[in-house]
Every structure is written in structure tokens, then in C-alpha cells.
PDB file of N, CA and C in Angstrom:
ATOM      1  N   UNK A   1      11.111  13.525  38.567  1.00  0.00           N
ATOM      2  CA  UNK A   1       9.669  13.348  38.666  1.00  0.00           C
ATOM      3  C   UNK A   1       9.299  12.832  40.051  1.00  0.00           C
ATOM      4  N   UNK A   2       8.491  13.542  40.386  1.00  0.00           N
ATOM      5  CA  UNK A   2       7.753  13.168  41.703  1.00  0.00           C
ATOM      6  C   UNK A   2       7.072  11.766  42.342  1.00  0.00           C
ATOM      7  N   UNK A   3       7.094  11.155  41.392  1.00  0.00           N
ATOM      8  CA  UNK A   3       6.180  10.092  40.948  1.00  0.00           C
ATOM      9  C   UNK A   3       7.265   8.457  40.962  1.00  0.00           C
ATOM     10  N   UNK A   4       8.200   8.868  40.359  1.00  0.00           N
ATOM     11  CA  UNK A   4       9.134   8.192  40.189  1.00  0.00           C
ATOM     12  C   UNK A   4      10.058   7.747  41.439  1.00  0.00           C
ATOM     13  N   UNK A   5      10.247   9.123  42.102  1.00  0.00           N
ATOM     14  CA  UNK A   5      10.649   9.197  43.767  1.00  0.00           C
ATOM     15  C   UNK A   5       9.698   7.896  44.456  1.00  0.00           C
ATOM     16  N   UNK A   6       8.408   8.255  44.428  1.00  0.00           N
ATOM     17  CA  UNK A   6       7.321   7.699  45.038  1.00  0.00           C
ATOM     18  C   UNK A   6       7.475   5.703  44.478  1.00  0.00           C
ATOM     19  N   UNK A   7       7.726   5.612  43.188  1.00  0.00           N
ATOM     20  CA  UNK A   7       7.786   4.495  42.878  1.00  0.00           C
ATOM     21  C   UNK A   7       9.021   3.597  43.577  1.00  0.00           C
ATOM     22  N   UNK A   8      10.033   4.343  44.057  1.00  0.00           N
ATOM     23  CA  UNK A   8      11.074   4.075  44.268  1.00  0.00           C
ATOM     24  C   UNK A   8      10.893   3.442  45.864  1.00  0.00           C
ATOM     25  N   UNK A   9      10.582   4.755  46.418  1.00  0.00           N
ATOM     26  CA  UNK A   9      10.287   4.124  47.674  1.00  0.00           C
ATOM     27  C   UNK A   9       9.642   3.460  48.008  1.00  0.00           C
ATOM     28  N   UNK A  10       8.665   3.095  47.016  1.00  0.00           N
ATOM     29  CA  UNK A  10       7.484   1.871  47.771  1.00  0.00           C
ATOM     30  C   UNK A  10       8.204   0.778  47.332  1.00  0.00           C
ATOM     31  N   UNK A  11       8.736   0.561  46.573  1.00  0.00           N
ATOM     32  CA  UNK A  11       9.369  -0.570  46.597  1.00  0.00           C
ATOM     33  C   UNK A  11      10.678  -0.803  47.001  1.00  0.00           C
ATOM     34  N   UNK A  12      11.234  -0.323  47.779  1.00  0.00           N
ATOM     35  CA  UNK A  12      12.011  -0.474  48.996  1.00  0.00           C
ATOM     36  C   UNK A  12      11.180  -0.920  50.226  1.00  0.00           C
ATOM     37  N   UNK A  13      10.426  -0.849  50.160  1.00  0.00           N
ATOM     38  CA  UNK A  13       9.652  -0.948  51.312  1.00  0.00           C
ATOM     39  C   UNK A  13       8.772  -2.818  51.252  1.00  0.00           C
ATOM     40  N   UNK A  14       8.327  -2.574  50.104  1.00  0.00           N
ATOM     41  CA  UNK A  14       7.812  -4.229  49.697  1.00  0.00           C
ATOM     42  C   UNK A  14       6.799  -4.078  48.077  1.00  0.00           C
ATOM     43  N   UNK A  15       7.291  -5.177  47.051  1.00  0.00           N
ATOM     44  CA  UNK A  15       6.446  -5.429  46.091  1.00  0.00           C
ATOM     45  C   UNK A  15       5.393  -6.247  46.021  1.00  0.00           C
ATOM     46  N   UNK A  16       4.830  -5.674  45.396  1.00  0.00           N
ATOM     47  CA  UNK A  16       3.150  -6.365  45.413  1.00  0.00           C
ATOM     48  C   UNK A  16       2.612  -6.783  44.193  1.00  0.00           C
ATOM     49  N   UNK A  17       2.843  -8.234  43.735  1.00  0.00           N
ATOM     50  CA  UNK A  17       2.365  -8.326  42.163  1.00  0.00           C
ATOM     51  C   UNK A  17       0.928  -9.039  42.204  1.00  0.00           C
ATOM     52  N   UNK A  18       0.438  -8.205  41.526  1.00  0.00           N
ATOM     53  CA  UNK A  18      -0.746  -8.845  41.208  1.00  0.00           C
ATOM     54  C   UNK A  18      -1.608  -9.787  40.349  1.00  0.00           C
ATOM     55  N   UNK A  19      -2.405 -10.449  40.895  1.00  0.00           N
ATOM     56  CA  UNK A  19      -2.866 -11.680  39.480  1.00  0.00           C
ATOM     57  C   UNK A  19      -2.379 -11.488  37.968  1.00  0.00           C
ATOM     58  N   UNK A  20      -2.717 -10.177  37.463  1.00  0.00           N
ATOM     59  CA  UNK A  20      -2.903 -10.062  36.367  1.00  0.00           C
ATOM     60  C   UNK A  20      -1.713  -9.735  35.516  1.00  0.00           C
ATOM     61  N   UNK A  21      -0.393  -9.218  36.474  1.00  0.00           N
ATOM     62  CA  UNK A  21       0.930  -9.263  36.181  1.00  0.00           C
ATOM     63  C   UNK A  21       1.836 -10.300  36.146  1.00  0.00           C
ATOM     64  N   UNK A  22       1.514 -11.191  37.141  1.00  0.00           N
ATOM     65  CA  UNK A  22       1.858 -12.858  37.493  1.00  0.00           C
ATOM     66  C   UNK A  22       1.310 -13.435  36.495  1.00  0.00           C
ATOM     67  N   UNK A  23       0.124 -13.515  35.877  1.00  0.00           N
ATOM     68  CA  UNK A  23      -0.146 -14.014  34.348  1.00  0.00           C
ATOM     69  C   UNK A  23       0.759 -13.601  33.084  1.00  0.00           C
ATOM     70  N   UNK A  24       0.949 -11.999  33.222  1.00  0.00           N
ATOM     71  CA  UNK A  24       1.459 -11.792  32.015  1.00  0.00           C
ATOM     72  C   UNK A  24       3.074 -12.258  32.138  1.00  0.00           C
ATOM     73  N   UNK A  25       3.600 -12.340  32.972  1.00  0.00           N
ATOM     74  CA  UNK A  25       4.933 -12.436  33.554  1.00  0.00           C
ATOM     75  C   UNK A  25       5.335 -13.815  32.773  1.00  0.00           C
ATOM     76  N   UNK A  26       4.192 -14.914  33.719  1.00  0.00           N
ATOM     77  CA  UNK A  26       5.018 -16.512  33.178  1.00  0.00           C
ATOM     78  C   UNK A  26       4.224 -16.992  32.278  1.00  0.00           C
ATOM     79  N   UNK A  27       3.790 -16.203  30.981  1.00  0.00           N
ATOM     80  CA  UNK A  27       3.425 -16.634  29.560  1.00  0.00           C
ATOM     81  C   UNK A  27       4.794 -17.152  29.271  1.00  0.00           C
ATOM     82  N   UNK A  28       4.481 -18.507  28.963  1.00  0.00           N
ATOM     83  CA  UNK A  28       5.407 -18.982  27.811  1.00  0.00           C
ATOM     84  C   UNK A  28       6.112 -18.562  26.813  1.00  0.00           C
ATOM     85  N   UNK A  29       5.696 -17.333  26.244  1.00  0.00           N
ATOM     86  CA  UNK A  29       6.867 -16.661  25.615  1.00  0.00           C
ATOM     87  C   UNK A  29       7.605 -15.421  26.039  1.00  0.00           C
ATOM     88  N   UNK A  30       7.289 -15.360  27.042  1.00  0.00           N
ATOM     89  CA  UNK A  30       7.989 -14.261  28.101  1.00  0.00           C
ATOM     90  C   UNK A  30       9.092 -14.703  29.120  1.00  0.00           C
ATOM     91  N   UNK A  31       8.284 -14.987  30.417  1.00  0.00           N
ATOM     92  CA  UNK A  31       9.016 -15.715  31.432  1.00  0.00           C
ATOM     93  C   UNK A  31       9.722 -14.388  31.867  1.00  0.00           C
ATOM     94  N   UNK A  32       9.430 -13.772  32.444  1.00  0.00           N
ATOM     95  CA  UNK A  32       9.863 -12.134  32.864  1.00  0.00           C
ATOM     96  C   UNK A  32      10.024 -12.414  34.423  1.00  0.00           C
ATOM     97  N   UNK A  33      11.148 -12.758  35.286  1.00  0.00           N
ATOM     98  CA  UNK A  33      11.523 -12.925  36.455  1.00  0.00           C
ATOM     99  C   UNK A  33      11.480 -11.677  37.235  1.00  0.00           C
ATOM    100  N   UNK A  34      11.091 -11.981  38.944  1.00  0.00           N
ATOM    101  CA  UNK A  34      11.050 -11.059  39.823  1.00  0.00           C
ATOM    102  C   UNK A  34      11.719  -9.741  39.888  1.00  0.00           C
ATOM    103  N   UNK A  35      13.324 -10.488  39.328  1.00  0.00           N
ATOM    104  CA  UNK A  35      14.533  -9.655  39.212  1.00  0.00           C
ATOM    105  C   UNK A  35      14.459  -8.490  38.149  1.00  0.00           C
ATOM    106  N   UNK A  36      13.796  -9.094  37.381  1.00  0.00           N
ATOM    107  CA  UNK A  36      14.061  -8.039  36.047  1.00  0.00           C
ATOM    108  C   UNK A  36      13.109  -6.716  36.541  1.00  0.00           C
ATOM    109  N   UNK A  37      12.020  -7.440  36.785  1.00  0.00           N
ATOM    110  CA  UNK A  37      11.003  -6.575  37.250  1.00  0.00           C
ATOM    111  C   UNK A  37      11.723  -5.310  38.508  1.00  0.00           C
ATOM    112  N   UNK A  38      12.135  -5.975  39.375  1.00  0.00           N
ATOM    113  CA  UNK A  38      12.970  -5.002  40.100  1.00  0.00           C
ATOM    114  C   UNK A  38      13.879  -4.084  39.603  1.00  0.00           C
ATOM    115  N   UNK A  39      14.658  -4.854  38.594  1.00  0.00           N
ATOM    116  CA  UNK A  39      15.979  -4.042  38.100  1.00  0.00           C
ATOM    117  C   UNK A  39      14.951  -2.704  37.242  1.00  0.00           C
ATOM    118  N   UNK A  40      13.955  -2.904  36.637  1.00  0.00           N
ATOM    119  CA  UNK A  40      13.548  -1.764  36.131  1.00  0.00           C
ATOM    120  C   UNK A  40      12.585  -0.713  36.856  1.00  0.00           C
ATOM    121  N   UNK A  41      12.356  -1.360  37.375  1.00  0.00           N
ATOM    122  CA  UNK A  41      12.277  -0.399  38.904  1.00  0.00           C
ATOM    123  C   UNK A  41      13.130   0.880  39.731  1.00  0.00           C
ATOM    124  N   UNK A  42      13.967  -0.365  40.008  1.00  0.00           N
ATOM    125  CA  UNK A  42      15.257   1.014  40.407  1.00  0.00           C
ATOM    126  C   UNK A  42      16.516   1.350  39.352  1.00  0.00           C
ATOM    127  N   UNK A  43      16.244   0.659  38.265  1.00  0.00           N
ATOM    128  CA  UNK A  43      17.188   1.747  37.094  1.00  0.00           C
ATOM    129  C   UNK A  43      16.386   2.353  35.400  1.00  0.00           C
ATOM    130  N   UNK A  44      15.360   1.479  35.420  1.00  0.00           N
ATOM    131  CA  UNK A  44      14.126   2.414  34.198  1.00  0.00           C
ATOM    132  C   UNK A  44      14.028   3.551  34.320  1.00  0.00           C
ATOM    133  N   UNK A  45      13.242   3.634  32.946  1.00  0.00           N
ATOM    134  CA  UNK A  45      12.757   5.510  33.328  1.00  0.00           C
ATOM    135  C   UNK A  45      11.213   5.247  33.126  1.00  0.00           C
ATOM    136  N   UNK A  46      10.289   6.696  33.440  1.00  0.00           N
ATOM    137  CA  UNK A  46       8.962   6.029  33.409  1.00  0.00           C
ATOM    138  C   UNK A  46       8.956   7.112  31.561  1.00  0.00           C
ATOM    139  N   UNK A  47       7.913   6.409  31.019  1.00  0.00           N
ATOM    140  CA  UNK A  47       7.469   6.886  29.826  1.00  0.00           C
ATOM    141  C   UNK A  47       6.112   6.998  29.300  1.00  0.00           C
ATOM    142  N   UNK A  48       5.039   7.134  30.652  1.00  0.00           N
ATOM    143  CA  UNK A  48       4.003   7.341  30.832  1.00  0.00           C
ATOM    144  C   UNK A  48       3.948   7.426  32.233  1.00  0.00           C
ATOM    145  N   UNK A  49       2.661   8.460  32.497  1.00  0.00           N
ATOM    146  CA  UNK A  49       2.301   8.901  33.566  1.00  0.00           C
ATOM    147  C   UNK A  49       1.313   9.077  33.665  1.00  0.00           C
ATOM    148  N   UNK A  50       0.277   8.499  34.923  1.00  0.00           N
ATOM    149  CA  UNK A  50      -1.046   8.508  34.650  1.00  0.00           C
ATOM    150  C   UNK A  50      -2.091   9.065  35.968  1.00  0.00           C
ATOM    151  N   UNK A  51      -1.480  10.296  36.440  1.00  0.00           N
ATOM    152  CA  UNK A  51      -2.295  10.716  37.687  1.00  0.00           C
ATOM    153  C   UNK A  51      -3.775  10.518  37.833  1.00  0.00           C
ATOM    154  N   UNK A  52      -4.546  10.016  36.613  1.00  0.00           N
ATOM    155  CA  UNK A  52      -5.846   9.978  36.845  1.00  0.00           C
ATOM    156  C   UNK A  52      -6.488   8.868  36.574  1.00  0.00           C
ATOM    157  N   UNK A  53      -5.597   7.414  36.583  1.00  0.00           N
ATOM    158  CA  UNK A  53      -5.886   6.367  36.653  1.00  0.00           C
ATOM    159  C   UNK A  53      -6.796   5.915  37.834  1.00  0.00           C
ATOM    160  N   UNK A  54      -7.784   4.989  37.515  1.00  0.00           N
ATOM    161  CA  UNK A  54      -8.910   4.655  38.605  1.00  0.00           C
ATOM    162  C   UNK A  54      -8.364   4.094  39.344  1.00  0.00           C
ATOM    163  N   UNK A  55      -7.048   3.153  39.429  1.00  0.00           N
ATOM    164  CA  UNK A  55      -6.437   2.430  40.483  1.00  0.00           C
ATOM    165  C   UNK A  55      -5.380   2.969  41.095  1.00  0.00           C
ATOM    166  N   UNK A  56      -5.001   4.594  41.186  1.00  0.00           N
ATOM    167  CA  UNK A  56      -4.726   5.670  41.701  1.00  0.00           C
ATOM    168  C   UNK A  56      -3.541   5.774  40.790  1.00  0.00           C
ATOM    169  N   UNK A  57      -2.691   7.022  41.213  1.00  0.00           N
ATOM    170  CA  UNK A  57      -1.678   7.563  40.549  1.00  0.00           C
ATOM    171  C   UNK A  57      -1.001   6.264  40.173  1.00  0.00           C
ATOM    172  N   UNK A  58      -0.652   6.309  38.859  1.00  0.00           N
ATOM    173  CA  UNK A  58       0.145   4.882  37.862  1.00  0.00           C
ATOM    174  C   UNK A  58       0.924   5.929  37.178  1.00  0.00           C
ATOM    175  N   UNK A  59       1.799   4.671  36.757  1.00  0.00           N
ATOM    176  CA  UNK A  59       3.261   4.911  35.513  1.00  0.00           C
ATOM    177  C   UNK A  59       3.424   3.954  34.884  1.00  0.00           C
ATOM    178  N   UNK A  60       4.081   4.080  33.607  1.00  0.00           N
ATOM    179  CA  UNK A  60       4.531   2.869  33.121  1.00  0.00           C
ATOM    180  C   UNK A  60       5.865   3.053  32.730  1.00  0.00           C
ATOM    181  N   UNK A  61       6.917   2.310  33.102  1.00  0.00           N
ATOM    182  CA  UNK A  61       8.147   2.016  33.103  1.00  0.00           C
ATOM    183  C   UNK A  61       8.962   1.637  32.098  1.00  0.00           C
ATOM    184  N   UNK A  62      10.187   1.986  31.532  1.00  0.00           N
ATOM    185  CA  UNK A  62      10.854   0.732  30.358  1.00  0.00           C
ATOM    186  C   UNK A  62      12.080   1.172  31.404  1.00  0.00           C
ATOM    187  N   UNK A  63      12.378  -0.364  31.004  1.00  0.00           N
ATOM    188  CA  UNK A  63      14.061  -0.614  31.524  1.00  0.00           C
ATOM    189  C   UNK A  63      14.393  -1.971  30.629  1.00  0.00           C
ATOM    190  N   UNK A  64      15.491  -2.521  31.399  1.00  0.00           N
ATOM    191  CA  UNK A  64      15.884  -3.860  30.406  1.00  0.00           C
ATOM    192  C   UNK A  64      16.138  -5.017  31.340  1.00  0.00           C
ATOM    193  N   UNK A  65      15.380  -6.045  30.973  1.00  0.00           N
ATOM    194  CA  UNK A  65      15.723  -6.911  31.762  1.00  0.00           C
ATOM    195  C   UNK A  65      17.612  -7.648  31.475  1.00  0.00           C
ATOM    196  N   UNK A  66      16.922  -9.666  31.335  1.00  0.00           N
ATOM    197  CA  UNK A  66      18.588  -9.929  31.058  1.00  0.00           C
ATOM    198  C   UNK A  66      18.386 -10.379  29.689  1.00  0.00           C
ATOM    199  N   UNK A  67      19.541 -10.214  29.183  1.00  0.00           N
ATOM    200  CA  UNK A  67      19.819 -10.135  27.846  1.00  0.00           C
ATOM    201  C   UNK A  67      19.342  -8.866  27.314  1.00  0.00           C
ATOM    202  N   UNK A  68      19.671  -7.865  28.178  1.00  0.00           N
ATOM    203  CA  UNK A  68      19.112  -6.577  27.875  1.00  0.00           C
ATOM    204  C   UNK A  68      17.430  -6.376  26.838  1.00  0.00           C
ATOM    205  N   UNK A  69      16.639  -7.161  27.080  1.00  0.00           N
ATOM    206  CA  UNK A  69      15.257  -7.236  26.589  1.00  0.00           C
ATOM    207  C   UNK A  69      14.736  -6.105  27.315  1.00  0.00           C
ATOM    208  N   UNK A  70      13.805  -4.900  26.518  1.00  0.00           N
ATOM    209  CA  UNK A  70      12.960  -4.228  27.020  1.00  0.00           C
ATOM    210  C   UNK A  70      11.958  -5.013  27.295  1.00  0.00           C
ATOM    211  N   UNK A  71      12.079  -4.286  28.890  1.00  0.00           N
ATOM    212  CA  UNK A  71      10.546  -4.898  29.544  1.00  0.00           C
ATOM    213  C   UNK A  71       9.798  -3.596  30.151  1.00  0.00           C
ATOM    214  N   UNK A  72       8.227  -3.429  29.932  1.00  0.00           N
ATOM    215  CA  UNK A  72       7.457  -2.281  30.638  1.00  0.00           C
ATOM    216  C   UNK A  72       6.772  -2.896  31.682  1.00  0.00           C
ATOM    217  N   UNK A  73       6.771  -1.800  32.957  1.00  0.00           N
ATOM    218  CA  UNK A  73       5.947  -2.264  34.043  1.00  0.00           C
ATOM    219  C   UNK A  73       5.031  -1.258  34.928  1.00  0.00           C
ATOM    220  N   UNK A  74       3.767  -1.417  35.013  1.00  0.00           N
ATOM    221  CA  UNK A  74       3.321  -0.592  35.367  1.00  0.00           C
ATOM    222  C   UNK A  74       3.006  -1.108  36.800  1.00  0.00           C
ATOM    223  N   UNK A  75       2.979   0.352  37.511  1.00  0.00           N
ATOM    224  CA  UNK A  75       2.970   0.371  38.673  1.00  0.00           C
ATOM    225  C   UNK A  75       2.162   1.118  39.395  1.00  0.00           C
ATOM    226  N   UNK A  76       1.711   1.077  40.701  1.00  0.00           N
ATOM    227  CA  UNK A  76       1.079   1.773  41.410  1.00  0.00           C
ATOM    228  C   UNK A  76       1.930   2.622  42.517  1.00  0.00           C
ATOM    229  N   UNK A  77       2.561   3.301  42.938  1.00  0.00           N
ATOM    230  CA  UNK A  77       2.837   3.994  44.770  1.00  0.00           C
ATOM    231  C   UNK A  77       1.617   3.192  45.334  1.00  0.00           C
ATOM    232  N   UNK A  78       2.055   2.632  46.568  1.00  0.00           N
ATOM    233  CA  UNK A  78       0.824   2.989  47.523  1.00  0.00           C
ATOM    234  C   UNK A  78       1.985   3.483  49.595  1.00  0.00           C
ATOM    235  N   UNK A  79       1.678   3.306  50.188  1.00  0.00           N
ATOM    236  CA  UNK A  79       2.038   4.240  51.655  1.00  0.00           C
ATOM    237  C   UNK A  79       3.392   2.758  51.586  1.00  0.00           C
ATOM    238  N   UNK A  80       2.977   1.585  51.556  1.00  0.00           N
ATOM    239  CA  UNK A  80       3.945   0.850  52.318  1.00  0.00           C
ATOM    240  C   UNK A  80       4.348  -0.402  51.273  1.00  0.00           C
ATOM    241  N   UNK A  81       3.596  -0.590  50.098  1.00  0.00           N
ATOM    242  CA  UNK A  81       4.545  -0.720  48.648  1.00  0.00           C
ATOM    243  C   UNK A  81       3.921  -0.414  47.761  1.00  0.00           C
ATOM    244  N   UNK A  82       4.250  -1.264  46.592  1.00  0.00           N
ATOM    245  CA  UNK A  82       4.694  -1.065  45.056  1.00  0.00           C
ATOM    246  C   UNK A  82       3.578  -1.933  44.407  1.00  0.00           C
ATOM    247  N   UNK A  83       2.540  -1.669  44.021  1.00  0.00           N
ATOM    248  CA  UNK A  83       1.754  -2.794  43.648  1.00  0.00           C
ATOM    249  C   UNK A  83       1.867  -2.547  42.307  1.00  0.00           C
ATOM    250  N   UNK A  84       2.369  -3.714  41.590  1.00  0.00           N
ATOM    251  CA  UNK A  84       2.508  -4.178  40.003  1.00  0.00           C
ATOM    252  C   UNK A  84       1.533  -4.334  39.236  1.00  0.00           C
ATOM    253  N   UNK A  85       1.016  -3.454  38.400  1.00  0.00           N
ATOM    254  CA  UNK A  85      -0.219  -4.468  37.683  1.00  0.00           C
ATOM    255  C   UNK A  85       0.098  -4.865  36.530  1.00  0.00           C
ATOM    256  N   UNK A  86       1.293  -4.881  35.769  1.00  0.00           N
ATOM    257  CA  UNK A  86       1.527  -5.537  34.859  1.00  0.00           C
ATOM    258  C   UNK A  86       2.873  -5.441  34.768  1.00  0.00           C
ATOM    259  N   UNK A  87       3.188  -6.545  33.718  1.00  0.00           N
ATOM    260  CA  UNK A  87       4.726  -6.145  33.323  1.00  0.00           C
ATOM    261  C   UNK A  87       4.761  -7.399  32.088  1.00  0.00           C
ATOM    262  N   UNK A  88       5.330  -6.490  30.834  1.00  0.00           N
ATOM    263  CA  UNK A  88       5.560  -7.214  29.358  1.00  0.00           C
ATOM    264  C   UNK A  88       6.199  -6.926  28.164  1.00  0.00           C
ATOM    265  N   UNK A  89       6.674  -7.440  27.708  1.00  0.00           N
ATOM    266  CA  UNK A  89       7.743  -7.310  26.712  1.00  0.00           C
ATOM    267  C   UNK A  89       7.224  -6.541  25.808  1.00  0.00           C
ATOM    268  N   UNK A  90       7.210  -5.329  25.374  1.00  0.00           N
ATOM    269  CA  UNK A  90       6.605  -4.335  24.641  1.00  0.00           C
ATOM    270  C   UNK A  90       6.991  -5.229  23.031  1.00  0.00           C
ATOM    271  N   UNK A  91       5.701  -4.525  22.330  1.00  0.00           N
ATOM    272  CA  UNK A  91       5.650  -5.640  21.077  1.00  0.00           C
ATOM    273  C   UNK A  91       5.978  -4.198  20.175  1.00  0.00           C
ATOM    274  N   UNK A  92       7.041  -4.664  19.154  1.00  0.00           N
ATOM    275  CA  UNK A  92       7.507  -3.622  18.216  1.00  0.00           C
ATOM    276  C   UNK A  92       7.208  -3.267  17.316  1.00  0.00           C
ATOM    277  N   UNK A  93       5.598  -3.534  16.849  1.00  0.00           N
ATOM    278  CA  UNK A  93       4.891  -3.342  16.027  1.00  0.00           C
ATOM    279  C   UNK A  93       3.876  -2.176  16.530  1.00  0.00           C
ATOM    280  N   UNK A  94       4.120  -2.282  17.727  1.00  0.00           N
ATOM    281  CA  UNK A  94       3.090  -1.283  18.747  1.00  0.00           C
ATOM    282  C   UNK A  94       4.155  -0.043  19.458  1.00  0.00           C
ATOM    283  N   UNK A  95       5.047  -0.404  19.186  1.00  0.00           N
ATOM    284  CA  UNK A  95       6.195   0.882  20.346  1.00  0.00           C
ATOM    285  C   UNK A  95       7.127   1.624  18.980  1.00  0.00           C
ATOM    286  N   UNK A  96       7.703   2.704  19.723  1.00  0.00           N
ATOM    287  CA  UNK A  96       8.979   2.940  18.581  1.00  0.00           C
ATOM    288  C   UNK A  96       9.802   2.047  18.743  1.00  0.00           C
ATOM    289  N   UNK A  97      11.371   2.293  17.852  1.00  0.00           N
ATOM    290  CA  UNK A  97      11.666   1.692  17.994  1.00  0.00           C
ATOM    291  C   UNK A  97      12.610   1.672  19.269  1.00  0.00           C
ATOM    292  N   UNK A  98      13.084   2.855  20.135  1.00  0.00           N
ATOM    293  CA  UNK A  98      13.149   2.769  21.613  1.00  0.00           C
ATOM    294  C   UNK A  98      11.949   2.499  22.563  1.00  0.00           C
ATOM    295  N   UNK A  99      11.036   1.731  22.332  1.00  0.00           N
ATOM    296  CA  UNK A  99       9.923   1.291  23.041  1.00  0.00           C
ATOM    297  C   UNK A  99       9.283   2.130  24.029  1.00  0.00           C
ATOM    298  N   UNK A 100       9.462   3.864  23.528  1.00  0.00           N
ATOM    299  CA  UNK A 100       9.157   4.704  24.398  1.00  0.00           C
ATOM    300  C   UNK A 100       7.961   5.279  24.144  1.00  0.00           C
ATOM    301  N   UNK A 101       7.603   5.070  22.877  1.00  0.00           N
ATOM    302  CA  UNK A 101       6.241   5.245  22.839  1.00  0.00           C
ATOM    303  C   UNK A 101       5.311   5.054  21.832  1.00  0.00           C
ATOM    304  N   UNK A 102       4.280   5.122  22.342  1.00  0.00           N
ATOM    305  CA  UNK A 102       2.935   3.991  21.425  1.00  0.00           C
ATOM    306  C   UNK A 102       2.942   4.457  19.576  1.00  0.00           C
ATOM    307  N   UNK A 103       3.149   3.769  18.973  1.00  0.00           N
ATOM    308  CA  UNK A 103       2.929   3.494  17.565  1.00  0.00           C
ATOM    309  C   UNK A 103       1.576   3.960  17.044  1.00  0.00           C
ATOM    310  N   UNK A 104       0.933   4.706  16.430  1.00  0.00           N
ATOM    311  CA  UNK A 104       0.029   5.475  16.005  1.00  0.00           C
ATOM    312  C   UNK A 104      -0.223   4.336  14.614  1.00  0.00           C
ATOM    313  N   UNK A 105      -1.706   3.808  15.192  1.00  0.00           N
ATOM    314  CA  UNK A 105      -2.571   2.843  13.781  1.00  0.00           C
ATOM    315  C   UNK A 105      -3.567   3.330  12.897  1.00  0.00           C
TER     316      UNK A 105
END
């Protein structure tokens, strides 16, 4: 995926987390470190794709952090990084049970 390339390289280049990911990150029942966030970065797969998102081409990610916990993170490309707008422990009442995709209510 084209997209995925693109995710890759911007964050080689520099990550960019934003307010609203830095909130969801150090909730008290999370605590989702820089690292993890990276590691699913460069070894996740994406399991959404969103070329027509208002905050430009987005994805959303699963990989595993430590203690192998699925964590999703969505992301932006931009020219010179990776801007994060979220990242959270997918809730299993809402995902399958490979957390790949949304649970139908």
C-alpha cells in the first residue's frame, strides 16, 4: 500500500503527537509509551484507510505494543513527519476478535 510506504517514511523523518493522542496515550488505564507507538508504526499493518479524511490522507494502524497488547494508531503522512492523532487500546466489545475490524451494533 502506498500509503503505508508514506507512513513509514514520515516517520523516519520525525513524529508528531498531538494533544489529543498525548491524552489518550497517558489515561490511567492505558499508559501507551512512545515506543509502542513507534513499534507499530514500523511493524503494524494498517486496517483502515481514509483518503478523504478532512485532516488529509489518514490510516489506522494495529500492531502490538509490550506484553504484546493491541494498540491502534492513527496517523497522518505529512512532507517531513508523522503526525499522530490518536493511539488506543482497541476495546473488544467494539473490534473482532483480531481487532481488525469494527463490531457491527
Amino acid at each position: 500500500m502506498e500509503i503505508l510506504i508514506q507512513v513509514r517514511a514520515a516517520a523516519q523523518q520525525r513524529l508528531l503527537f498531538l494533544p489529543h493522542a498525548l491524552r489518550q496515550m497517558l489515561r490511567p488505564d492505558r499508559m501507551i509509551r512512545g515506543a509502542e507507538v513507534r513499534r507499530v508504526i514500523t511493524e503494524g499493518e494498517i486496517i483502515e484507510d481514509s483518503p478523504e479524511d478532512a485532516r488529509g490522507h489518514s490510516c489506522l494502524l494495529l500492531g502490538y505494543g509490550d506484553q504484546d497488547r493491541p494498540i491502534h494508531v492513527v496517523c497522518v503522512p505529512r512532507d517531513d513527519y508523522l503526525a499522530i492523532i490518536t493511539a488506543y487500546l482497541p476495546d473488544p466489545q467494539e473490534w473482532s476478535g483480531d481487532f481488525q475490524k469494527r463490531v457491527k451494533k
